[in-house]
C-alpha atoms as a PDB file:
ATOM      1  CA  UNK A   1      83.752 177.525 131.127  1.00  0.00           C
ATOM      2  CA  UNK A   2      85.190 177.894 127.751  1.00  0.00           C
ATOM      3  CA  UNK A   3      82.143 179.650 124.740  1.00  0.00           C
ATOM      4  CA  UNK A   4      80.899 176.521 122.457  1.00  0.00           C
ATOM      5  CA  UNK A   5      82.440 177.630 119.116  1.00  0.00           C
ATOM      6  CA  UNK A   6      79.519 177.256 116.817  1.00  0.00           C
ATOM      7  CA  UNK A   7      77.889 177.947 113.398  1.00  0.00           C
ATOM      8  CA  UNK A   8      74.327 178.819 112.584  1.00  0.00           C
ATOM      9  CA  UNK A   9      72.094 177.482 109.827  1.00  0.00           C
ATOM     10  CA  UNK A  10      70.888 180.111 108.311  1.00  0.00           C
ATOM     11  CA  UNK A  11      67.937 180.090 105.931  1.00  0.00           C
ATOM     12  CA  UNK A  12      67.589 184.060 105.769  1.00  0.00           C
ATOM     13  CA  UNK A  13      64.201 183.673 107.543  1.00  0.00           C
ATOM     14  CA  UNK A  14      62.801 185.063 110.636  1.00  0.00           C
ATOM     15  CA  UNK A  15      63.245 181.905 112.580  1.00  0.00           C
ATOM     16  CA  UNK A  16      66.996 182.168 112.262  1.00  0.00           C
ATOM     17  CA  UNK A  17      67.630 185.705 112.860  1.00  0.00           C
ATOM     18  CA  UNK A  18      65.814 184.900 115.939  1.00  0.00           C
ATOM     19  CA  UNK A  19      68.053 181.751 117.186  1.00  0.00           C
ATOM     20  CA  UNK A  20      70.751 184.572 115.475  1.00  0.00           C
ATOM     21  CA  UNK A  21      69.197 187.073 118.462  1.00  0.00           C
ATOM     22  CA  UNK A  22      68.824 184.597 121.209  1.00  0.00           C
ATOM     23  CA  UNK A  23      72.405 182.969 120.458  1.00  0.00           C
ATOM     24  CA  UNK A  24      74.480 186.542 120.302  1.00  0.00           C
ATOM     25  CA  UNK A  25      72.940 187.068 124.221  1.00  0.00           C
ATOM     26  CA  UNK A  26      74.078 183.259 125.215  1.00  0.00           C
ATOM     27  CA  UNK A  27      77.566 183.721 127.077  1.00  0.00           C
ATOM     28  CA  UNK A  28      78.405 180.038 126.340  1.00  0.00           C
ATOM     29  CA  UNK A  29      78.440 180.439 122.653  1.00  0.00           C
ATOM     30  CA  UNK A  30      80.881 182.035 120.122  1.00  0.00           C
ATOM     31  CA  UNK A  31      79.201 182.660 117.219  1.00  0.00           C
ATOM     32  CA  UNK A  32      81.835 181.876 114.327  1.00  0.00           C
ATOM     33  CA  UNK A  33      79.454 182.333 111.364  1.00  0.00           C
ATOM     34  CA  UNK A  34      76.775 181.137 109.126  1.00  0.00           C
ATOM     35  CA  UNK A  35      76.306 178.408 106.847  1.00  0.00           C
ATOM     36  CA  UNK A  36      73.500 177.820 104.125  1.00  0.00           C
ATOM     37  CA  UNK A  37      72.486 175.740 101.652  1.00  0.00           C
ATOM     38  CA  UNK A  38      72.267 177.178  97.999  1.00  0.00           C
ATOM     39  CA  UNK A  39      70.626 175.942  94.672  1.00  0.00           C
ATOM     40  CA  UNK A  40      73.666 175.542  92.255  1.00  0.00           C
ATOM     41  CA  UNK A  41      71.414 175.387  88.955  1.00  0.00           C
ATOM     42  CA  UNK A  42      69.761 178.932  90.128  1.00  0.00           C
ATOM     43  CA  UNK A  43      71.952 180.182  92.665  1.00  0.00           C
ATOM     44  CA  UNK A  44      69.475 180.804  95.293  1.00  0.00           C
ATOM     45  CA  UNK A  45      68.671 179.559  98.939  1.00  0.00           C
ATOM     46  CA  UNK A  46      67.218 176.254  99.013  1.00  0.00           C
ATOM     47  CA  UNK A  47      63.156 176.221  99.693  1.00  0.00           C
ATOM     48  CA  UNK A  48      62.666 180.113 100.527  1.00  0.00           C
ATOM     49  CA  UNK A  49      64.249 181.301  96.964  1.00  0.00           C
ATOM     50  CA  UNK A  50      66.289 184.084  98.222  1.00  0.00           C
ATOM     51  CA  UNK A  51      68.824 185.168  95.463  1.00  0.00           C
ATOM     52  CA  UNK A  52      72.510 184.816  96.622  1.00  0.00           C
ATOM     53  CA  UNK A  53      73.785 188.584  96.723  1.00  0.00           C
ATOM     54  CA  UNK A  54      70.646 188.863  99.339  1.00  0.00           C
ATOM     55  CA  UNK A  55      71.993 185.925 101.181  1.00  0.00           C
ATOM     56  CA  UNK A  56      75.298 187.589 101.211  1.00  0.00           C
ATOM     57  CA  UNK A  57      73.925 191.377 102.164  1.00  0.00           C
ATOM     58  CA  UNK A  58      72.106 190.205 104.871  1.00  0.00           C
ATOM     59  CA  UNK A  59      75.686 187.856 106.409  1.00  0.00           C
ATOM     60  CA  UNK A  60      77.382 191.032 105.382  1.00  0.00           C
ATOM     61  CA  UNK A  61      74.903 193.381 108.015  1.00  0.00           C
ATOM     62  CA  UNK A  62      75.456 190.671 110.623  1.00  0.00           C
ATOM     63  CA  UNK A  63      78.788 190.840 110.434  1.00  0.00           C
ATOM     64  CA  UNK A  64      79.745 187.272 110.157  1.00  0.00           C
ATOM     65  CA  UNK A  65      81.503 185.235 107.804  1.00  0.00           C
ATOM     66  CA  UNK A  66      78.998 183.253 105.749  1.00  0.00           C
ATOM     67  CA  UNK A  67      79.672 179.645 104.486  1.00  0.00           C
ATOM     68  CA  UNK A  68      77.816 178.491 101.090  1.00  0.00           C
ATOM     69  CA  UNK A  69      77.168 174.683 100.677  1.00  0.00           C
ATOM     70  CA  UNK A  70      75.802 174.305  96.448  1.00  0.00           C
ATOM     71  CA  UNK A  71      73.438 171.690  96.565  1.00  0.00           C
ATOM     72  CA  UNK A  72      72.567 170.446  92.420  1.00  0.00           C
ATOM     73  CA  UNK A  73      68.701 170.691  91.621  1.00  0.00           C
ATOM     74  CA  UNK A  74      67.133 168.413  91.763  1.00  0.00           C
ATOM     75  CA  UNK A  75      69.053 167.045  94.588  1.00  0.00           C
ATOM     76  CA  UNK A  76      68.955 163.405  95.931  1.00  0.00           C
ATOM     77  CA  UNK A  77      68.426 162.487 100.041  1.00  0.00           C
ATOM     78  CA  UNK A  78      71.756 160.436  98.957  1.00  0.00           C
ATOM     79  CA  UNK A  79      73.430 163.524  97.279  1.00  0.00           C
ATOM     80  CA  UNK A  80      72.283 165.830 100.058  1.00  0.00           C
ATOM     81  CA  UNK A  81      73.824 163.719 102.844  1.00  0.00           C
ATOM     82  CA  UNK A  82      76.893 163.317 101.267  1.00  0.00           C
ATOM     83  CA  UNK A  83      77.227 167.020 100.671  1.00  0.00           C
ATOM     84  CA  UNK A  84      77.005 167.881 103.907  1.00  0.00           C
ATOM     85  CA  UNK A  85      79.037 165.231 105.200  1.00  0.00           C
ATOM     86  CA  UNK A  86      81.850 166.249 103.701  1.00  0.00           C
ATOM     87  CA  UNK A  87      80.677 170.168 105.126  1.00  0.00           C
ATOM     88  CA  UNK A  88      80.583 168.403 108.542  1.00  0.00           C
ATOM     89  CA  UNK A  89      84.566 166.882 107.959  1.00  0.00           C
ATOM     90  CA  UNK A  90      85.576 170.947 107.248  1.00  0.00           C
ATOM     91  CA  UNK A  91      84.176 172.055 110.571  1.00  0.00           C
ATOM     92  CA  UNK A  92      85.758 169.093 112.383  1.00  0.00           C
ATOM     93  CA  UNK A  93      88.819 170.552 111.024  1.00  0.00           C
ATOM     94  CA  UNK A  94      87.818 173.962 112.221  1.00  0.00           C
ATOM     95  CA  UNK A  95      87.369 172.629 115.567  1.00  0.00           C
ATOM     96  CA  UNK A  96      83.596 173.431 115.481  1.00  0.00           C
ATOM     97  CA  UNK A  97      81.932 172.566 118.605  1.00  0.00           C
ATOM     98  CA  UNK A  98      78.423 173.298 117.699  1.00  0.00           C
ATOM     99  CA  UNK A  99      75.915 173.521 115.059  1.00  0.00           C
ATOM    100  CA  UNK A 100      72.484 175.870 116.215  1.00  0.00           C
ATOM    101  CA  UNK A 101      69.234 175.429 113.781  1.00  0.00           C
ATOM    102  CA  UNK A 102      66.489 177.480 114.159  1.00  0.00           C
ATOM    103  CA  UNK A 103      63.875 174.465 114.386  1.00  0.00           C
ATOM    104  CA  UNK A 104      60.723 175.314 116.493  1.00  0.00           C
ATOM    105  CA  UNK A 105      58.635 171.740 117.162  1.00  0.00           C
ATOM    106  CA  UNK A 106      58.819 169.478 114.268  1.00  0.00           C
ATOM    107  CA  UNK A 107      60.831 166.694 116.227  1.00  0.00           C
ATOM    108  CA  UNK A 108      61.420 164.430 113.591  1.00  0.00           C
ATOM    109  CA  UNK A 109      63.684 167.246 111.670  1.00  0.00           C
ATOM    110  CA  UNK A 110      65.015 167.509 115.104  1.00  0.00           C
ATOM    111  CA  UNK A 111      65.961 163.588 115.106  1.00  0.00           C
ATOM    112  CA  UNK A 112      67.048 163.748 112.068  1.00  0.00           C
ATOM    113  CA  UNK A 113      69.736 166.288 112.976  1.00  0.00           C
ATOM    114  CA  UNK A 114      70.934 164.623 115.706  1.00  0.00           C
ATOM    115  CA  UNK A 115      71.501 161.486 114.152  1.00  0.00           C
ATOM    116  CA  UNK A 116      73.648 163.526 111.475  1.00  0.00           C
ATOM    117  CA  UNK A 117      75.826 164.906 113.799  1.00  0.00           C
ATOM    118  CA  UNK A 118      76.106 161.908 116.007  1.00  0.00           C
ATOM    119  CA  UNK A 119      80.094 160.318 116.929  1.00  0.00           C
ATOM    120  CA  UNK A 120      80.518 163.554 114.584  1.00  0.00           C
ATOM    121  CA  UNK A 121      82.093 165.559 118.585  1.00  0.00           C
ATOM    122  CA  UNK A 122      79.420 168.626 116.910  1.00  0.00           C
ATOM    123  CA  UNK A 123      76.470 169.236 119.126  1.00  0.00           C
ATOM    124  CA  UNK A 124      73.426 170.107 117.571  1.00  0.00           C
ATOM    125  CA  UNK A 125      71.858 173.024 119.591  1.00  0.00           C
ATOM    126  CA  UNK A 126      67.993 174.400 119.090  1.00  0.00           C
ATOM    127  CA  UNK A 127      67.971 177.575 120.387  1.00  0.00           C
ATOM    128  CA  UNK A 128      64.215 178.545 119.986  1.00  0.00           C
ATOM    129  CA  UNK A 129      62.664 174.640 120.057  1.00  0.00           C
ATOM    130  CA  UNK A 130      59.632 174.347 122.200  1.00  0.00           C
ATOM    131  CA  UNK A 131      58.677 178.013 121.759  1.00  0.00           C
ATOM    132  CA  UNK A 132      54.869 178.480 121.443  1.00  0.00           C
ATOM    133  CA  UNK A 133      54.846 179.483 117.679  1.00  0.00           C
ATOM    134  CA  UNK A 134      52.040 182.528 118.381  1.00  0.00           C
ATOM    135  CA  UNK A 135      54.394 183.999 121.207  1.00  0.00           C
ATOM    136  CA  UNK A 136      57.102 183.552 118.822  1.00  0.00           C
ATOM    137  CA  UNK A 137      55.706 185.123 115.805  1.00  0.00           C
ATOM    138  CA  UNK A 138      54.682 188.390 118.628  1.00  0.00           C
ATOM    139  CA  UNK A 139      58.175 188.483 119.747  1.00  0.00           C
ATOM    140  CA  UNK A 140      59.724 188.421 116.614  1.00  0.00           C
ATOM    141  CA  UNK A 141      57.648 191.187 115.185  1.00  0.00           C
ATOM    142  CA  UNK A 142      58.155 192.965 118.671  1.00  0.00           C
ATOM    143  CA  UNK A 143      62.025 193.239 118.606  1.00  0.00           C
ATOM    144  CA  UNK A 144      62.299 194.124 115.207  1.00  0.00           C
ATOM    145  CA  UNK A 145      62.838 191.568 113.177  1.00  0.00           C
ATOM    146  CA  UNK A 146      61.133 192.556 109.847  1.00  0.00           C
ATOM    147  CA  UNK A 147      60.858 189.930 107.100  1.00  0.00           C
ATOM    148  CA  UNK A 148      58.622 189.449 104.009  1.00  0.00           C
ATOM    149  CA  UNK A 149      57.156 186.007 102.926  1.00  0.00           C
ATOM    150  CA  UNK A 150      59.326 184.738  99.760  1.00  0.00           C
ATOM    151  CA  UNK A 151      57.552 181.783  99.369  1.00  0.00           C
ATOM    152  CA  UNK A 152      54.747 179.955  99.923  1.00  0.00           C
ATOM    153  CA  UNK A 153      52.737 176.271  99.465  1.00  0.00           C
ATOM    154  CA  UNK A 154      49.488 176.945  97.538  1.00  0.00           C
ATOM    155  CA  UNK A 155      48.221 173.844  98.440  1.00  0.00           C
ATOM    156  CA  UNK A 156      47.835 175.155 102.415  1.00  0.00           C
ATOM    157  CA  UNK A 157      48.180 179.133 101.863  1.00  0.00           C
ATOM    158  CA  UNK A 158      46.429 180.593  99.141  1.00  0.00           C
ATOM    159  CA  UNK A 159      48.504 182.800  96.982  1.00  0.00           C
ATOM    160  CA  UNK A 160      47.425 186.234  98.162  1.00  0.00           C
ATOM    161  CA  UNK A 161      49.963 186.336 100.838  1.00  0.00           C
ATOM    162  CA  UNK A 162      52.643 186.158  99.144  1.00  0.00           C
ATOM    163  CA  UNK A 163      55.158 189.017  99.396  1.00  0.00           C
ATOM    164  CA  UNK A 164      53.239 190.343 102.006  1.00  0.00           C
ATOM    165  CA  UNK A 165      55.291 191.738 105.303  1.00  0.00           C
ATOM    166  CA  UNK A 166      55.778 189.358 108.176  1.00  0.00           C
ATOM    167  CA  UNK A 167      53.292 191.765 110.301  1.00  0.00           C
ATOM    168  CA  UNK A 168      50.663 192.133 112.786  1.00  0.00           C
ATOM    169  CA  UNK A 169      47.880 192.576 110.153  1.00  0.00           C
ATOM    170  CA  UNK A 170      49.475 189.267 108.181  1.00  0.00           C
ATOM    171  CA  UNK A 171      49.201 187.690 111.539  1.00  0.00           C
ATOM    172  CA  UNK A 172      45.791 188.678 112.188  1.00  0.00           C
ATOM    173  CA  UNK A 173      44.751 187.582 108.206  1.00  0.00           C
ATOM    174  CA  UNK A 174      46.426 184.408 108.700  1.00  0.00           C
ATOM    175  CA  UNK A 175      43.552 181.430 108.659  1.00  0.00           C
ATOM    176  CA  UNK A 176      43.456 179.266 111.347  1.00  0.00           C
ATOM    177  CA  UNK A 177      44.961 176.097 110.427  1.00  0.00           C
ATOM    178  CA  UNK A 178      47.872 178.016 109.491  1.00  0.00           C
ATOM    179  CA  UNK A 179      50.716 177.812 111.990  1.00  0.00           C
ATOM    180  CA  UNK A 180      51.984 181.440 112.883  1.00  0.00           C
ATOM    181  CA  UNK A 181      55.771 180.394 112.127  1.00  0.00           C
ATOM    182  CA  UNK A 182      54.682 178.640 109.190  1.00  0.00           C
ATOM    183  CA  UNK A 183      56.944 175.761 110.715  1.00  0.00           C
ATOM    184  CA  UNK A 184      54.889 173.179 108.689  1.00  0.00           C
ATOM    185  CA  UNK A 185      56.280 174.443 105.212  1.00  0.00           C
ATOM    186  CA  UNK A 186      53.194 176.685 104.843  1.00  0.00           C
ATOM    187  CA  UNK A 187      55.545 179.743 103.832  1.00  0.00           C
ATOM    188  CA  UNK A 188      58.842 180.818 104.255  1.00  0.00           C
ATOM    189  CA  UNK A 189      60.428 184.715 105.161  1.00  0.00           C
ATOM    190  CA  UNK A 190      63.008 186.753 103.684  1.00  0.00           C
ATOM    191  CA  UNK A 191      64.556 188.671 106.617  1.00  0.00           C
ATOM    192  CA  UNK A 192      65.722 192.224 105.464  1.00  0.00           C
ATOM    193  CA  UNK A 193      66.146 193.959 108.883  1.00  0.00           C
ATOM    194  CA  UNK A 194      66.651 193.092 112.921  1.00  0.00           C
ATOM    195  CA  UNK A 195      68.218 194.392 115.793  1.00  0.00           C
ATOM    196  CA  UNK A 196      71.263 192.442 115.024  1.00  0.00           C
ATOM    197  CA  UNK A 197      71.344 193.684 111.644  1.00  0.00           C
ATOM    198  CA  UNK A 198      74.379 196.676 111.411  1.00  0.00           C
ATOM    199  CA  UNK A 199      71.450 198.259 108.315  1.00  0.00           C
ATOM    200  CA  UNK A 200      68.353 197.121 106.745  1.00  0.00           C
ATOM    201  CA  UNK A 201      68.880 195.004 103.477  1.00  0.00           C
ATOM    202  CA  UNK A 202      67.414 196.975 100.776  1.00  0.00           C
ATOM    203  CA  UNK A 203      65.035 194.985  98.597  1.00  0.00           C
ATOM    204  CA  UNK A 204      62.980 195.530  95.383  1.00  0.00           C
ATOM    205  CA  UNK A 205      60.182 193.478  94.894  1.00  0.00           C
ATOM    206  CA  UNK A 206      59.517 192.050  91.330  1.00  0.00           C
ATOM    207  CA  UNK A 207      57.389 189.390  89.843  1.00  0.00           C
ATOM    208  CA  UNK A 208      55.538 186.100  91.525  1.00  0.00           C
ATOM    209  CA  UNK A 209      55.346 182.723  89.995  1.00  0.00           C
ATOM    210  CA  UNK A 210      54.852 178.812  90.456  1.00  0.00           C
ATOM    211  CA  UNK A 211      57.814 176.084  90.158  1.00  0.00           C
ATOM    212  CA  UNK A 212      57.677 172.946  91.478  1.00  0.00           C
ATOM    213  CA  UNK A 213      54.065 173.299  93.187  1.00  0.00           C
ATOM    214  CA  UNK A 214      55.592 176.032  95.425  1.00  0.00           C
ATOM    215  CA  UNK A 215      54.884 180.115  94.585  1.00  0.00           C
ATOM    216  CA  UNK A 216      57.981 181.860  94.835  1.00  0.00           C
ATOM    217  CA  UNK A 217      57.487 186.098  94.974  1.00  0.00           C
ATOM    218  CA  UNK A 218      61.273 187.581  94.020  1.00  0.00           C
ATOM    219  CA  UNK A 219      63.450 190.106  95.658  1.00  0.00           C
ATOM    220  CA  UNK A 220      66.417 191.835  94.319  1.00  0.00           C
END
């Protein structure tokens, strides 16, 4: 059986690096790169914040070619679709098979990316769906994956956390209506090592603020 040639959407949180694990030990798939979405205006990751030459470090310890999509800010539903419809045309041309996200349970994100990619001949693949977000959040910090939160949503997560490691003791301190992968927007990671990292990114922590109701802690 010929390997799915496929791309991963990667957010530089722990949730991808671990479809980014679980994909590398899938015989059927060739792993062909990385794509992500990037704020033009500020030139950072969309939603975690994650400035662009960290983006590119951590593609660069992978070892895979990374592919930048520059969405404007603010950015329309209209805009965004059209954006990455003509991304979607590019990897048809690249005779893309497959697309792998890193979603865990939210199922209509999940709907939503299958209808994008439908009559498209791109399969949308979801490596680490249905994963009990606990186990997940144990496994991840048991194989190495070692992230810090970049950003978080006041409004469910009070501020204290952020910049804090993606740990056991986070874990431990996280309140209960909190879900362990934050998977409901409560906060998102910067990954800066894993086992399928070639070297740890090296980060330097500087200041935390609030834009746009979200609380954004910045690495460099």
């Amino acid at each position: 059986m010929n390997s799915k040639c496929t791309l991963l959407s990667w957010s530089s949180g722990k949730d991808s690096a671990y479809a980014l694990h679980l994909l590398k030990k899938d015989p059927s798939i060739e792993l062909l790169g990385l794509f992500t979405t990037v704020n033009k205006k500020f030139e950072r990751v969309a939603m975690h914040g994650v400035r662009l030459c960290l983006l590119q470090a951590q593609a660069d310890s992978i070892g895979l070619p990374l592919h930048i999509i520059e969405i404007p800010y603010p950015c329309s539903n209209k805009q965004y679709e059209r954006i990455m419809g003509d991304f979607v045309v590019r990897l048809q041309r690249d005779k893309i098979d497959a697309i792998a996200f890193g979603d865990l349970y939210l199922q209509d994100i999940r709907d939503y990316r299958i209808a994008q990619m439908d009559g498209t001949g791109i399969e949308p693949i979801f490596p680490c769906w249905g994963i009990d977000t606990k186990t997940l959040a144990q496994i991840i910090v048991k194989i190495g994956i070692k992230a810090k939160i970049a950003c978080l949503d006041p409004k469910q997560l009070d501020i204290k956390f952020a910049g804090r490691d993606y740990q056991p003791d986070l874990l431990a301190d996280l309140p209960s209506h909190i879900d362990f992968c934050g998977e409901n927007g409560e906060f998102h990671t910067l990954v800066y090592d894993s086992p399928d990292f070639s070297k740890p990114v090296a980060l330097k922590q500087g200041e935390t603020v609030e834009r746009d109701g979200f609380v954004f802690t910045d690495f460099q």
